[in-house]
Protein backbone atom coordinates (compact mmCIF):
# COMPACT_ATOMS: atom_id res chain seq x y z
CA UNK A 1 -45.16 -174.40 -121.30
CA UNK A 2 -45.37 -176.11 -118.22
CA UNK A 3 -47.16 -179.93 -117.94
CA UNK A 4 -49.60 -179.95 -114.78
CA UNK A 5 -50.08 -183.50 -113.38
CA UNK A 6 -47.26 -185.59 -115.02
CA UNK A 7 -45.40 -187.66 -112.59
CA UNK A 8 -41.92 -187.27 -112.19
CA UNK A 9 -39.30 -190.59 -111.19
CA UNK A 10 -37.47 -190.44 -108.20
CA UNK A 11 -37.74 -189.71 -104.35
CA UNK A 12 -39.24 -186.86 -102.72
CA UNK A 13 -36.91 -185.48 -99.96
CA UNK A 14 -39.31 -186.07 -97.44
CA UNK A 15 -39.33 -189.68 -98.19
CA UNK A 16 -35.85 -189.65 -98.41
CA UNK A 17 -35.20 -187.82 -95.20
CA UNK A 18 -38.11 -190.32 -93.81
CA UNK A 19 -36.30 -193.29 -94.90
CA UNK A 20 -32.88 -192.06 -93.32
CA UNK A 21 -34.31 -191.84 -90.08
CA UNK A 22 -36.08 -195.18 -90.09
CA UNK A 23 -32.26 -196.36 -90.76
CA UNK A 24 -30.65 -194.51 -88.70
CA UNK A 25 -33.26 -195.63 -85.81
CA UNK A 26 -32.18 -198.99 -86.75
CA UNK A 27 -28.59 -198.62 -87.03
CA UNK A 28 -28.77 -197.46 -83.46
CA UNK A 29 -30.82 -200.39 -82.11
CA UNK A 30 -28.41 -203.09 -83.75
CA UNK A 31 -25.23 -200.97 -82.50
CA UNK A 32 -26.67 -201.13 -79.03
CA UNK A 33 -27.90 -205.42 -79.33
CA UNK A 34 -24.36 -205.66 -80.43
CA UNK A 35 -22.81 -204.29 -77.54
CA UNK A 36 -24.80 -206.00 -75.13
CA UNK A 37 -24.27 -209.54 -76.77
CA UNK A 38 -20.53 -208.88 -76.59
CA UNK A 39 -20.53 -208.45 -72.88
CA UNK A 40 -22.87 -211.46 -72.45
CA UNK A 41 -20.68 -213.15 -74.18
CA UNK A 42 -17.52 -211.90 -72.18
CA UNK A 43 -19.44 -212.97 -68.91
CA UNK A 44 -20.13 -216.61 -70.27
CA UNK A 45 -16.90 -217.09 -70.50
CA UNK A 46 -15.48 -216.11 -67.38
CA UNK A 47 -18.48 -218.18 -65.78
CA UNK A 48 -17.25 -221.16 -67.77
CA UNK A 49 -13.36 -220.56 -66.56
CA UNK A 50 -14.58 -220.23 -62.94
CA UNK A 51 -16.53 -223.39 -63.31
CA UNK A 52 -13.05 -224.96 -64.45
CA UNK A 53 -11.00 -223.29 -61.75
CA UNK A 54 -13.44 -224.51 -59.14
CA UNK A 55 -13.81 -228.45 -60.37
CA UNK A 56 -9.70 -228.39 -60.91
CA UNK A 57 -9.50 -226.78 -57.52
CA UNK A 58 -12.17 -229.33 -55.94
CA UNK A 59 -10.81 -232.26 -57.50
CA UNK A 60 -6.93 -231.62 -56.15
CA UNK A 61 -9.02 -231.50 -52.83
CA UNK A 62 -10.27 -234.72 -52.51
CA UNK A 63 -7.53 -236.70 -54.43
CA UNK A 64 -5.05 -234.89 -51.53
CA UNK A 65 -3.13 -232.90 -53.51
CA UNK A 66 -3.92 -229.78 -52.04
CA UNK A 67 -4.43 -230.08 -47.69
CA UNK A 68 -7.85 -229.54 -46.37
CA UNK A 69 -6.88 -226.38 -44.32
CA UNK A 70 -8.56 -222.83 -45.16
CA UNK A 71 -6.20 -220.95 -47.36
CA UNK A 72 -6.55 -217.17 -48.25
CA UNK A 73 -6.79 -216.09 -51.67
CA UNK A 74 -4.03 -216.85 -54.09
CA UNK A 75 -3.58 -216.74 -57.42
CA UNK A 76 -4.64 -219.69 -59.74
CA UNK A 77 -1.41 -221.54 -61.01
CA UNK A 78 -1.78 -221.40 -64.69
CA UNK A 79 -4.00 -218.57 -64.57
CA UNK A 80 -3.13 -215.51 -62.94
CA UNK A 81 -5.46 -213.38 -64.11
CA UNK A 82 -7.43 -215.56 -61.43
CA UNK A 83 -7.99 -215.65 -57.41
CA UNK A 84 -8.92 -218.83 -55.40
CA UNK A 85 -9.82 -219.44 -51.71
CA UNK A 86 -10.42 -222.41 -49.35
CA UNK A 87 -12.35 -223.16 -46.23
CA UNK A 88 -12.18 -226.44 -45.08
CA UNK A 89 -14.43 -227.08 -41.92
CA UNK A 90 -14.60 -230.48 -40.17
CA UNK A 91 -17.47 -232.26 -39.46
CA UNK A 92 -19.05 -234.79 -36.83
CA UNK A 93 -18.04 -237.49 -38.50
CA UNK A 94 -14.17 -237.95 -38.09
CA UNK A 95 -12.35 -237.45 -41.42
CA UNK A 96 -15.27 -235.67 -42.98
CA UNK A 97 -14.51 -231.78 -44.24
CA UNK A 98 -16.99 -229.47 -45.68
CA UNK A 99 -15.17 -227.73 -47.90
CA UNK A 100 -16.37 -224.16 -49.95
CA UNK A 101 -13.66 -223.51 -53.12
CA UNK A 102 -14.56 -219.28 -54.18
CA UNK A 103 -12.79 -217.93 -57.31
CA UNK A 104 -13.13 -214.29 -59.00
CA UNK A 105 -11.61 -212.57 -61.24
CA UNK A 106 -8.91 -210.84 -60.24
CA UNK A 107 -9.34 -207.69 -62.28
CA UNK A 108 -13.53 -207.41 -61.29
CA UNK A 109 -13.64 -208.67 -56.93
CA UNK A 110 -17.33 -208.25 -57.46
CA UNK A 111 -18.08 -211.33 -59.32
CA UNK A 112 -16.99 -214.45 -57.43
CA UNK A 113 -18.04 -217.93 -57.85
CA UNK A 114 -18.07 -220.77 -55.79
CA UNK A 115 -18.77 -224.49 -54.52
CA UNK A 116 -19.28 -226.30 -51.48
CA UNK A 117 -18.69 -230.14 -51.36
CA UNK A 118 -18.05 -232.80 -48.14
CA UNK A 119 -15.04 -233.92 -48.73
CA UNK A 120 -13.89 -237.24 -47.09
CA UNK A 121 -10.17 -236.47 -45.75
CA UNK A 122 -7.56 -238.12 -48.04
CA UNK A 123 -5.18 -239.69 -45.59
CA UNK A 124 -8.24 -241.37 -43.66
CA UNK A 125 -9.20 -242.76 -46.81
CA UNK A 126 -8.68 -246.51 -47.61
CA UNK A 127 -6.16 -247.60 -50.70
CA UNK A 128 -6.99 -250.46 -53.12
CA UNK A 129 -4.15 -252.56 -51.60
CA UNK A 130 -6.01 -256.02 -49.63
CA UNK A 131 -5.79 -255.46 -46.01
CA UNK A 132 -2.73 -257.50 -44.50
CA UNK A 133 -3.54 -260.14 -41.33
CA UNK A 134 -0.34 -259.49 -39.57
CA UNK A 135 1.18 -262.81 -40.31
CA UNK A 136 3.06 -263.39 -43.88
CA UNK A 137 4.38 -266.59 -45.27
CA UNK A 138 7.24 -266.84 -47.61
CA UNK A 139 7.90 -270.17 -49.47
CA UNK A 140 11.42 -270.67 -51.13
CA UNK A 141 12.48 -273.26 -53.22
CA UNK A 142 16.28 -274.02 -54.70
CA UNK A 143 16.61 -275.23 -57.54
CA UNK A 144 17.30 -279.32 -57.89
CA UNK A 145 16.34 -282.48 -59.81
């Protein structure tokens, strides 16, 4: 004899093909958040390095260490993986360069970065030394009672 109406434990496979899809669906949309988060994150990081490469660059500008002339692109010294460029364009005022620093990354030409600064011209610059009046004076002694 058969029982009409008694309930029987477990999943129907409609709800379990239902729930399947409603993971699967999911799956999908977290595989895909994934992978763009990962190349956010890539691009953060070669933002930060350019903003690195273009202070270091900047900085070795104004303390003299690199000349204010326009340079092409060349390769970052401790990071090839790395192009830099220089235009240094005089001003008015004697001494006084505006200078542009670009970097990009060597392997994608398409994204560059860069800053422009005015750069006061190193060897025009004044030291910290006291300015001398043209006229020394030298005292000696020897040694006696």
């Amino acid at each position: 004899m058969r029982q009409v109406g008694v309930a029987r434990p477990g999943f129907s496979l409609l709800e379990v093909v239902l729930a399947s899809a409603i993971f699967l669906i999911a799956l999908v949309g977290l595989t895909q958040l994934l992978s763009v988060s990962s190349q956010q994150a890539i691009e953060i990081q070669r933002m930060n390095r350019a903003a690195q490469i273009l202070q270091s660059k900047l900085n070795e500008v104004v303390a003299g260490v690199e000349p204010l002339t326009s340079t092409g692109e060349a390769a970052v010294d401790d990071d090839p993986d790395w192009v830099w460029s220089m235009t240094a364009e005089p001003q008015s005022e004697t001494g006084l360069y505006r200078v542009t620093i670009t970097v990009s990354f060597a392997r994608d030409a398409s994204a560059s970065w860069s800053v422009t600064q005015l750069v006061l011209d190193p060897a025009q610059r004044g030291g910290i030394e006291s300015p001398s009046t043209g006229s020394s004076s030298a005292t000696t002694s020897t040694g006696g009672p």
